[in-house]
N, C-alpha and C. Protein backbone atom coordinates (compact mmCIF):
# COMPACT_ATOMS: atom_id res chain seq x y z
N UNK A 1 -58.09 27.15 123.97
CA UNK A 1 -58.80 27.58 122.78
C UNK A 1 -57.94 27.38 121.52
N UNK A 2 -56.81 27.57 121.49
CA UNK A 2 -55.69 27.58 120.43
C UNK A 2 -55.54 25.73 120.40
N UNK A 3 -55.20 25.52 121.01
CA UNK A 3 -55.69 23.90 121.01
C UNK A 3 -56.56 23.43 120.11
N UNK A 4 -57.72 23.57 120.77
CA UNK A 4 -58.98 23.16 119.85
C UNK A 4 -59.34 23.46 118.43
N UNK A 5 -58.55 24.86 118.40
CA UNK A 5 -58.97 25.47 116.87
C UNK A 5 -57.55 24.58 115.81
N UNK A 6 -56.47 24.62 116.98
CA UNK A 6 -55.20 23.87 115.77
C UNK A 6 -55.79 22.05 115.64
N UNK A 7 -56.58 21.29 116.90
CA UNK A 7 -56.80 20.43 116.57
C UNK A 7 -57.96 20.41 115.74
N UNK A 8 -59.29 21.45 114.91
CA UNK A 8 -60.21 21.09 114.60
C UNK A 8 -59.57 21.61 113.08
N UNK A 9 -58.68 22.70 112.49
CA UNK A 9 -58.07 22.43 111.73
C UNK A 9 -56.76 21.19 110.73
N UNK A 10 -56.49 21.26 112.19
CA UNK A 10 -55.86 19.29 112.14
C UNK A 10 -57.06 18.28 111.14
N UNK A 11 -57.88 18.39 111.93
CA UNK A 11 -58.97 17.20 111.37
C UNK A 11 -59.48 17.37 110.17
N UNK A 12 -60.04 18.85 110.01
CA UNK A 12 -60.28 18.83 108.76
C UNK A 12 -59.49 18.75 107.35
N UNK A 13 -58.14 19.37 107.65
CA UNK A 13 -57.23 18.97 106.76
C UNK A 13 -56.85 17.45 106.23
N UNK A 14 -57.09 16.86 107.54
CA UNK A 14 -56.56 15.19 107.27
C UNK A 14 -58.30 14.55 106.97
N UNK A 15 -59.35 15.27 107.05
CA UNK A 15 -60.54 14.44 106.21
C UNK A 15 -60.56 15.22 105.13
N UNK A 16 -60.14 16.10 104.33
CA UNK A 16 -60.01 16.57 102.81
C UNK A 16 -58.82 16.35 101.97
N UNK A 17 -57.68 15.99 102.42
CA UNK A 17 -56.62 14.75 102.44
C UNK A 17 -56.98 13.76 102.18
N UNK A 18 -58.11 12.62 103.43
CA UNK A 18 -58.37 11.35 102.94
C UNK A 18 -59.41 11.53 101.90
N UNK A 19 -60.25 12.41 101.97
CA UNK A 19 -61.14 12.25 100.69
C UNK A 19 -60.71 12.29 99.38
N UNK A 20 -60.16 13.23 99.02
CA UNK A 20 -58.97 13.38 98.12
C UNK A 20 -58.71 12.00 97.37
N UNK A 21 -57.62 11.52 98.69
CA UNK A 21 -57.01 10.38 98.21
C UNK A 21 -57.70 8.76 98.27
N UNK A 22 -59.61 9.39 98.91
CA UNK A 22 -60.37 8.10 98.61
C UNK A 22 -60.97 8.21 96.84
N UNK A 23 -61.00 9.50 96.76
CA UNK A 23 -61.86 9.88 95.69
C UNK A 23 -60.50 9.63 94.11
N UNK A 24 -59.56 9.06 94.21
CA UNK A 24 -58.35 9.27 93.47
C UNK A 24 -58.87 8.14 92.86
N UNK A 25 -58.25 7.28 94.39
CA UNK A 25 -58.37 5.27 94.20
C UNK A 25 -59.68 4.93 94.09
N UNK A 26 -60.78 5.69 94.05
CA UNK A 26 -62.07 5.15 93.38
C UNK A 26 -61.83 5.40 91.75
N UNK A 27 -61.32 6.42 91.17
CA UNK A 27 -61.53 6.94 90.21
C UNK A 27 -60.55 5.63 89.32
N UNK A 28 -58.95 5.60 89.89
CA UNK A 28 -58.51 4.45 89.05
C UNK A 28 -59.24 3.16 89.31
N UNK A 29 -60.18 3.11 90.03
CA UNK A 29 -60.83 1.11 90.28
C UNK A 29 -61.47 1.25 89.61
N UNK A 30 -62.52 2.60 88.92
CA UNK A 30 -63.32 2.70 88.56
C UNK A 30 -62.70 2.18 86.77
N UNK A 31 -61.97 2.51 86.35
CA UNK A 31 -61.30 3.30 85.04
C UNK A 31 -60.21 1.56 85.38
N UNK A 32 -60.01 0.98 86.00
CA UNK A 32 -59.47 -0.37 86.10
C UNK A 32 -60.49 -1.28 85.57
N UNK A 33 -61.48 -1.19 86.24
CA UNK A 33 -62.80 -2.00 85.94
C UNK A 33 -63.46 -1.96 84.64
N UNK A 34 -63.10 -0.46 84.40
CA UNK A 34 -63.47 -0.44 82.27
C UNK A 34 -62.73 -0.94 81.73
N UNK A 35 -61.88 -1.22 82.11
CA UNK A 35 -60.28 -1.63 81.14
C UNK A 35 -60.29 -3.02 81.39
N UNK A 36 -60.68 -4.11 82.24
CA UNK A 36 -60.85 -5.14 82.65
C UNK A 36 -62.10 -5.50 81.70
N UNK A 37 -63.15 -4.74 81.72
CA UNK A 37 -64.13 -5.75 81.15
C UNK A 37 -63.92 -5.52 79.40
N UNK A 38 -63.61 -4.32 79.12
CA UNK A 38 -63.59 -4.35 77.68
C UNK A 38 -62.37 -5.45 77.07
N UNK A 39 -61.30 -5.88 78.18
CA UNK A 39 -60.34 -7.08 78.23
C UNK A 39 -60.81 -8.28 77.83
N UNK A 40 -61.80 -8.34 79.10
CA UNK A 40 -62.62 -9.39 78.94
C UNK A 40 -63.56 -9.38 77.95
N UNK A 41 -63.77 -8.74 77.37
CA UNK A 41 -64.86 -8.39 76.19
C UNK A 41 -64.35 -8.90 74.78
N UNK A 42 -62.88 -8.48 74.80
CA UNK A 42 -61.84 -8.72 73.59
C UNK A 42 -61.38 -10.12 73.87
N UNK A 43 -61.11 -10.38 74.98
CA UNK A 43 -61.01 -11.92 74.94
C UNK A 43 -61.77 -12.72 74.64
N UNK A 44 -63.22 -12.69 75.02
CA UNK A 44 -64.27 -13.50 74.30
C UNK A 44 -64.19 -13.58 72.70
N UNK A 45 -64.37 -12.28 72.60
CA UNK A 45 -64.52 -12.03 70.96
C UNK A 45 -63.22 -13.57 70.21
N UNK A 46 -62.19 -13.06 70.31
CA UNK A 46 -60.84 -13.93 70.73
C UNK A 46 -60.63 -15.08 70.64
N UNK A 47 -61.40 -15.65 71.40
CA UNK A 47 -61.73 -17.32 71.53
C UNK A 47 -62.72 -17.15 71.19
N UNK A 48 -63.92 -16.84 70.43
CA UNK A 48 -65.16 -17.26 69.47
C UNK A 48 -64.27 -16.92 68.45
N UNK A 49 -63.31 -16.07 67.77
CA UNK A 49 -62.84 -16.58 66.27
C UNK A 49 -61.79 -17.72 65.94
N UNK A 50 -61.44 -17.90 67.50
CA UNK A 50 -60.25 -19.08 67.56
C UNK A 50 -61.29 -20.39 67.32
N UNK A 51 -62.72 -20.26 67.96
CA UNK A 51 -63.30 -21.73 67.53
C UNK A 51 -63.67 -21.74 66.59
N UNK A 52 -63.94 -20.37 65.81
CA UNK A 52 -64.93 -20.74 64.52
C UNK A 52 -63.60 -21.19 63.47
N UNK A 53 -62.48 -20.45 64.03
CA UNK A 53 -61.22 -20.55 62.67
C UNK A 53 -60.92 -22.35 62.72
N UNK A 54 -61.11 -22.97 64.48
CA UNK A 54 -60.44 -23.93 64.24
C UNK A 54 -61.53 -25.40 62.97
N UNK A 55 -62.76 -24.71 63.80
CA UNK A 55 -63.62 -25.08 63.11
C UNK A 55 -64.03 -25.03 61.30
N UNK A 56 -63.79 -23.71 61.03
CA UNK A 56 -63.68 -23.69 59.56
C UNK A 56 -62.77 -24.46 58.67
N UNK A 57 -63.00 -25.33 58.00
CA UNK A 57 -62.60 -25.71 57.02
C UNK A 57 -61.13 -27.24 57.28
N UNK A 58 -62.24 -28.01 58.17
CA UNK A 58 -61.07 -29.27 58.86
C UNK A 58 -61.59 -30.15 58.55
N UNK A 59 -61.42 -31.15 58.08
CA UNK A 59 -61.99 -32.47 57.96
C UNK A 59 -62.51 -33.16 59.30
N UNK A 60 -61.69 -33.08 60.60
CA UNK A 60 -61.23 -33.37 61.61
C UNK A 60 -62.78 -33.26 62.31
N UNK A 61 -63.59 -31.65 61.72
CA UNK A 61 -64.76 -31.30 62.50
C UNK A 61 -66.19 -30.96 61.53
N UNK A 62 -65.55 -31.61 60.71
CA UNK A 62 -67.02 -31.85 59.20
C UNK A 62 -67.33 -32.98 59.06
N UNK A 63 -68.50 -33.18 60.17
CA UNK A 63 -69.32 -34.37 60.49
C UNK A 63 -69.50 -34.46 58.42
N UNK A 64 -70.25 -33.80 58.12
CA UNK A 64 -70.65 -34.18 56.46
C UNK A 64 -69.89 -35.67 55.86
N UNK A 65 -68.10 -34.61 55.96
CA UNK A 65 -67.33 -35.28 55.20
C UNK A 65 -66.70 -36.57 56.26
N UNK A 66 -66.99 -36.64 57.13
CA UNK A 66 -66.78 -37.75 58.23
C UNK A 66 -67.72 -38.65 57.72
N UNK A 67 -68.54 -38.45 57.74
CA UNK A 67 -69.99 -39.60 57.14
C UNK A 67 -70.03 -39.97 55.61
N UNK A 68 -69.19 -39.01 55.04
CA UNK A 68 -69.58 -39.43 53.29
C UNK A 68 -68.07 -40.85 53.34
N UNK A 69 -67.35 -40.38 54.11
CA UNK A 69 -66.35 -41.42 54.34
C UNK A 69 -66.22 -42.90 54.97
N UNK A 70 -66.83 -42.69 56.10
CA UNK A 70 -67.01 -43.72 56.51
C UNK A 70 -68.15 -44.61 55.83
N UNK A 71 -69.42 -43.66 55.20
CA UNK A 71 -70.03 -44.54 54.12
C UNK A 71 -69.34 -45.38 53.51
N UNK A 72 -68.14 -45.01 52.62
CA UNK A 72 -67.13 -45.48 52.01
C UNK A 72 -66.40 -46.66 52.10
N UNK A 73 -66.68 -46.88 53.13
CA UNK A 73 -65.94 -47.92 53.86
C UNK A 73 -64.82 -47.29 54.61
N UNK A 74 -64.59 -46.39 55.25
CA UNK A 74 -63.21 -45.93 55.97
C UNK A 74 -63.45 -46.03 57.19
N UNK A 75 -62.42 -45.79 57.92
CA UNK A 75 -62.14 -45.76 59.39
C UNK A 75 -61.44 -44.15 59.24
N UNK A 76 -62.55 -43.51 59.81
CA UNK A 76 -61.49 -42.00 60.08
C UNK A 76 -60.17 -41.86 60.36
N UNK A 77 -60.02 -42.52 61.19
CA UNK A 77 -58.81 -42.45 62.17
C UNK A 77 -57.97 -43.23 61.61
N UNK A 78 -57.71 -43.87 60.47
CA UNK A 78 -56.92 -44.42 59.92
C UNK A 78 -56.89 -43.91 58.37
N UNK A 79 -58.23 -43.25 57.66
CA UNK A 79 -58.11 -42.13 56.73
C UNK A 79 -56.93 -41.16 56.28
N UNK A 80 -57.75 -39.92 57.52
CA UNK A 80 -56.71 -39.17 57.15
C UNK A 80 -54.93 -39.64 57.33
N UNK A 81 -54.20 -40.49 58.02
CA UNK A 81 -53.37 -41.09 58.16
C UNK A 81 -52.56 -41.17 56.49
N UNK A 82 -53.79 -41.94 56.01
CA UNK A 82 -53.53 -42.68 54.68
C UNK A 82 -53.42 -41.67 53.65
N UNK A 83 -54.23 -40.67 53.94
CA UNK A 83 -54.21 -39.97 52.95
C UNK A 83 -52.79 -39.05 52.86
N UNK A 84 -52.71 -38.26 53.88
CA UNK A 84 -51.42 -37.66 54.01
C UNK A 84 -49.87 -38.83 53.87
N UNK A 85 -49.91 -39.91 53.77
CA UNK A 85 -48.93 -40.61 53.94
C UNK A 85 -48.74 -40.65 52.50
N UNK A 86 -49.78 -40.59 51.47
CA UNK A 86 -49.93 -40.70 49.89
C UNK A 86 -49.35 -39.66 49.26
N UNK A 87 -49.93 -38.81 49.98
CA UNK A 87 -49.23 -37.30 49.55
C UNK A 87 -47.65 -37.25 50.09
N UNK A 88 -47.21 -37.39 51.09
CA UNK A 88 -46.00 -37.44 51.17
C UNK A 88 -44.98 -38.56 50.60
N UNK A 89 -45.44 -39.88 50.49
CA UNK A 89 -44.81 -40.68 49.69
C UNK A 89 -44.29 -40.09 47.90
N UNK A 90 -45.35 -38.92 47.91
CA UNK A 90 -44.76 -38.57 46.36
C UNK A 90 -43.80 -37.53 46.77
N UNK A 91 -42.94 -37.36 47.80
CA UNK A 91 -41.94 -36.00 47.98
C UNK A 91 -40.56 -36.97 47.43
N UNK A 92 -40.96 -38.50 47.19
CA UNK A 92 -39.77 -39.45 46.55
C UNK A 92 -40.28 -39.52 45.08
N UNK A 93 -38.91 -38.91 44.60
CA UNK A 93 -39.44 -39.15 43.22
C UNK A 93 -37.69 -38.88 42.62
N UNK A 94 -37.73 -39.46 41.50
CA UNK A 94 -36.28 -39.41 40.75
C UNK A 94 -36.41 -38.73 39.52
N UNK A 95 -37.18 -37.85 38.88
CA UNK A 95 -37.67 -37.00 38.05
C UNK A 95 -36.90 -36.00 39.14
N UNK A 96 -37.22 -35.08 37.49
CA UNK A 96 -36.29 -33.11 38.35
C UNK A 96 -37.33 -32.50 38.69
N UNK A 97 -38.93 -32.85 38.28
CA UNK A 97 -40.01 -32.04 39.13
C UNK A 97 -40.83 -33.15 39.81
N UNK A 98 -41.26 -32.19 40.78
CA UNK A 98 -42.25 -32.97 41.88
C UNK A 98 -43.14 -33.77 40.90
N UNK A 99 -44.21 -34.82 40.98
CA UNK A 99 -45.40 -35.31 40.31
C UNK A 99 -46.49 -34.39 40.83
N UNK A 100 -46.58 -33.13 41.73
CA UNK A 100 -47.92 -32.75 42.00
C UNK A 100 -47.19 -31.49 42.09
N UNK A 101 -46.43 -30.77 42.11
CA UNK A 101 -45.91 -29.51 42.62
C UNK A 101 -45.78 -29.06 41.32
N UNK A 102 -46.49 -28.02 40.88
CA UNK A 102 -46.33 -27.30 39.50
C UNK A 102 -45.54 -26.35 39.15
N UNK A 103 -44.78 -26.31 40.24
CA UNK A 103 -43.30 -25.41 40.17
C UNK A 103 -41.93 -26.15 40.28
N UNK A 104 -40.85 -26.04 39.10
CA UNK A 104 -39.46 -26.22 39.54
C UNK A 104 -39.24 -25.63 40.53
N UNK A 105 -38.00 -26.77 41.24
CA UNK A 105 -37.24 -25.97 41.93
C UNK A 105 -36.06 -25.05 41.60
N UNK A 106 -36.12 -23.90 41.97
CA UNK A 106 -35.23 -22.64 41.32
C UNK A 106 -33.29 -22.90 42.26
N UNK A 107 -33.35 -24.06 43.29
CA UNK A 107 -32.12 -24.47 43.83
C UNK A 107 -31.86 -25.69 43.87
N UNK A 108 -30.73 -26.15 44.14
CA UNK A 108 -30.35 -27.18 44.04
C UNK A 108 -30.94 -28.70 44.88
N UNK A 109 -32.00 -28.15 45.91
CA UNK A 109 -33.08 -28.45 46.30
C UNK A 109 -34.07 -29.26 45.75
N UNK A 110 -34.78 -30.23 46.08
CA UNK A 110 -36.14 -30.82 45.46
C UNK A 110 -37.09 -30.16 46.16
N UNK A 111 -38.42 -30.08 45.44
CA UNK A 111 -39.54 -29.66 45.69
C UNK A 111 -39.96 -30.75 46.83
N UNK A 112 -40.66 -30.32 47.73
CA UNK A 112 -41.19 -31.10 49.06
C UNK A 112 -42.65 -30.72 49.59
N UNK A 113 -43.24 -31.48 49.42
CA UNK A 113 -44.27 -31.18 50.09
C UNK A 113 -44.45 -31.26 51.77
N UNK A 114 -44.60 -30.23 52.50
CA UNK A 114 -44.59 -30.24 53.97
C UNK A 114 -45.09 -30.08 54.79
N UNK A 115 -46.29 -29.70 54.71
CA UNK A 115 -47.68 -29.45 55.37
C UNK A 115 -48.88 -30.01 54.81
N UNK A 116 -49.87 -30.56 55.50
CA UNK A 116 -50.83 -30.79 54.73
C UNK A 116 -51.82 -30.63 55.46
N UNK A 117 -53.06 -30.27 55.01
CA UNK A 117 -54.39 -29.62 55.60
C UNK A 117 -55.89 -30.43 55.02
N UNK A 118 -56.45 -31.34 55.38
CA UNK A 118 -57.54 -31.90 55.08
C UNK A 118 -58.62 -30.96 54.95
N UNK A 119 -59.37 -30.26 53.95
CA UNK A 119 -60.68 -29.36 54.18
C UNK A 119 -62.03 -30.30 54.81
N UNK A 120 -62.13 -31.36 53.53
CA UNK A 120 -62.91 -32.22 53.67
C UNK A 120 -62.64 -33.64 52.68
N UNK A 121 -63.89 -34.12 52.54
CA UNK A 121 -63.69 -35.20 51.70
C UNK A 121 -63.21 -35.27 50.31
N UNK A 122 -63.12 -33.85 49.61
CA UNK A 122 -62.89 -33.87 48.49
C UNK A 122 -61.67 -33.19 48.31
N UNK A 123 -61.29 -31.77 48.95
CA UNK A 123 -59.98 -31.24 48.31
C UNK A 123 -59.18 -31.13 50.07
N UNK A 124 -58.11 -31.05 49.29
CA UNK A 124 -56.78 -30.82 50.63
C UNK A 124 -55.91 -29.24 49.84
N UNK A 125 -55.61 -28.44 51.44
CA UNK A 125 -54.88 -27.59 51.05
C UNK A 125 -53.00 -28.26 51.54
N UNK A 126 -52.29 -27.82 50.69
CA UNK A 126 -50.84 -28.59 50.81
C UNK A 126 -49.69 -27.47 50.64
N UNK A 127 -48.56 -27.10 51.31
CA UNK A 127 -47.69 -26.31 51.45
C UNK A 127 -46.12 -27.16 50.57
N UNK A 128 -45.62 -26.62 49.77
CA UNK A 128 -44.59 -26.92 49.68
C UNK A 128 -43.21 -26.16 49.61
N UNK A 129 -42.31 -26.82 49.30
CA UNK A 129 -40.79 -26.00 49.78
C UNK A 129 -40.03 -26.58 49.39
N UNK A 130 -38.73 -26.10 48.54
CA UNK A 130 -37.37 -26.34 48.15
C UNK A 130 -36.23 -25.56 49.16
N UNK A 131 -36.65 -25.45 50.18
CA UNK A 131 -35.70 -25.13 51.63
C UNK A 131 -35.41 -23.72 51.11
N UNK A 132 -35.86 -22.76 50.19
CA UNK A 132 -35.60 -21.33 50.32
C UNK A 132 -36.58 -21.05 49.74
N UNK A 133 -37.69 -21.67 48.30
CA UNK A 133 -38.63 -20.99 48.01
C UNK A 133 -40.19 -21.90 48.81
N UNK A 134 -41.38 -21.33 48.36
CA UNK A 134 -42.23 -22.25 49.30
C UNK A 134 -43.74 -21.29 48.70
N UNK A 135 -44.32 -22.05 48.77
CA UNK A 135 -45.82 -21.77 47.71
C UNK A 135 -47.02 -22.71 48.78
N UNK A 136 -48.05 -22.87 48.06
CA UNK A 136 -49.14 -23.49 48.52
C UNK A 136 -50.11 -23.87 47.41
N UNK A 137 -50.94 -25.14 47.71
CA UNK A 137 -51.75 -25.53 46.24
C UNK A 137 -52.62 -25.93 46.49
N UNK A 138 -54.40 -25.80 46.05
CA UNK A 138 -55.09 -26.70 46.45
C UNK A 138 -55.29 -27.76 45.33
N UNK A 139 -55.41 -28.88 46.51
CA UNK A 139 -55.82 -30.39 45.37
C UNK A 139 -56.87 -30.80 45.40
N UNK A 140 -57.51 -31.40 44.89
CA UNK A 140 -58.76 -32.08 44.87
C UNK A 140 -58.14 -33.69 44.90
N UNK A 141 -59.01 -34.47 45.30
CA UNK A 141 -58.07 -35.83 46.00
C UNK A 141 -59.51 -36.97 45.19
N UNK A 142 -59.51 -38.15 44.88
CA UNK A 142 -60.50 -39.01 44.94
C UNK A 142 -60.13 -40.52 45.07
N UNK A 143 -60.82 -41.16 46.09
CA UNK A 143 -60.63 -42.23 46.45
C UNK A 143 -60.64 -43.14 44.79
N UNK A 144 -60.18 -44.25 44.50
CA UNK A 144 -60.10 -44.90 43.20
C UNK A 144 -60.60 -46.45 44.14
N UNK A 145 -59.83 -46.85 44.59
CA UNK A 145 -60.33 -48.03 45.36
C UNK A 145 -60.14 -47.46 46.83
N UNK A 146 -60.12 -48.90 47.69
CA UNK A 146 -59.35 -48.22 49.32
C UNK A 146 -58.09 -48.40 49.16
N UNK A 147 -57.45 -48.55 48.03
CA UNK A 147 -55.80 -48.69 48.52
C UNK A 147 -55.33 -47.22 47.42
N UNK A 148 -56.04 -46.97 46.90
CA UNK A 148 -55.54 -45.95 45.81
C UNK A 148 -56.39 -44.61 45.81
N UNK A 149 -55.17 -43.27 45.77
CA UNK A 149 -56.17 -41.82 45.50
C UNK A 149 -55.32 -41.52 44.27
N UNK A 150 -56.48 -40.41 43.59
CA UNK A 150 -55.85 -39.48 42.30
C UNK A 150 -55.82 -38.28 43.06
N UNK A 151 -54.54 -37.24 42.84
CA UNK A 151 -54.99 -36.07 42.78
C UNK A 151 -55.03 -35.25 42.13
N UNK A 152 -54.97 -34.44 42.12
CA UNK A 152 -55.23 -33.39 41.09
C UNK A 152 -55.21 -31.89 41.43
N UNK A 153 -54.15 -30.99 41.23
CA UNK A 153 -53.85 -29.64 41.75
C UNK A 153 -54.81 -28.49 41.14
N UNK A 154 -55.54 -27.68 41.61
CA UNK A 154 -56.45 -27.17 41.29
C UNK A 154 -56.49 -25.52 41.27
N UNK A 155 -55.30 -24.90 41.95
CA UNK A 155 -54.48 -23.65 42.14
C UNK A 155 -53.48 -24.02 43.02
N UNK A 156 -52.64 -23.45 42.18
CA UNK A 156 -51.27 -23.00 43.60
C UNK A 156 -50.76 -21.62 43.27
N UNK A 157 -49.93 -21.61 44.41
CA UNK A 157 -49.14 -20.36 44.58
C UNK A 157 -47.37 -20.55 44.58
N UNK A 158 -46.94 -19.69 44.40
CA UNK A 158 -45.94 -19.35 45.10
C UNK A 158 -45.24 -18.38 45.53
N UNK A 159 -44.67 -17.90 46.59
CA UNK A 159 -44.01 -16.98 47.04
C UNK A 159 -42.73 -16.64 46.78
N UNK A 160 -42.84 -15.22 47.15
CA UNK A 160 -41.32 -14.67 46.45
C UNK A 160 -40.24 -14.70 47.82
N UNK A 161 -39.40 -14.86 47.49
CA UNK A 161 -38.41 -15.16 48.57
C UNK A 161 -38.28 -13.57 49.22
């Protein structure tokens, strides 16, 4: 009799034990599984502003300005090439200021242009730098023939060190 009653207390202890410890590890899978999808929820979000950002404002993905160009007579793929090569060909210059950079340089440094960003067919955003100060400008650009652009700076910035 003492038997039976220590083994039927046995059992029940070890099934309010496992319940316990089923009812624990449901509760974190449960509370895992919220935390997973709202993850996944934020990741979507995430990559839809990563395509719209890459998408906003590229020459690269503005069919428009792809077509007003190649109207033009251009070859995309040899375009933008040309164009940025124009803009950087003026980082040579033997004057004490840049020809497009509307800021001296405050060091012993020349102004450089070092980034450049195609919007579309008409203006480019452009980063420049004298290796300690560094600003940003937008230009407006226009084809003159196919061998020649004007530009023309339309705001810039610059930053404080």
């Amino acid at each position: 009799m003492y038997l039976f009653i220590f083994t039927f207390l046995l059992v029940l202890f070890q099934y309010v034990n496992s319940k316990n410890i089923i009812e624990s590890y449901d509760n974190k899978l449960t509370n895992y599984i919220a935390k997973n999808e709202k993850l996944e929820d934020s990741i979507q979000l995430m990559k839809a502003r990563e395509a719209e950002a890459i998408y906003a404002f590229r020459f690269d993905t503005n069919d428009s300005a792809m077509t007003y160009i190649e109207d033009e007579g251009f070859r995309v793929s040899e375009f933008i090439p040309f164009i940025k090569d124009q803009l950087l060909e003026l980082n040579i210059y033997e004057t004490e200021d840049h020809p497009l950079v509307p800021y001296a340089s405050m060091t012993d440094n020349k102004m450089m242009i070092d980034q450049i960003r195609l919007l579309n067919h008409k203006w480019i955003i452009a980063s420049f730098t004298d290796g300690t100060y560094w600003g940003e400008m937008l230009l407006k650009y226009e084809v003159i023939d196919k061998s020649e652009l004007k530009f023309k700076v339309l705001a810039s910035t610059i930053y404080a060190q």
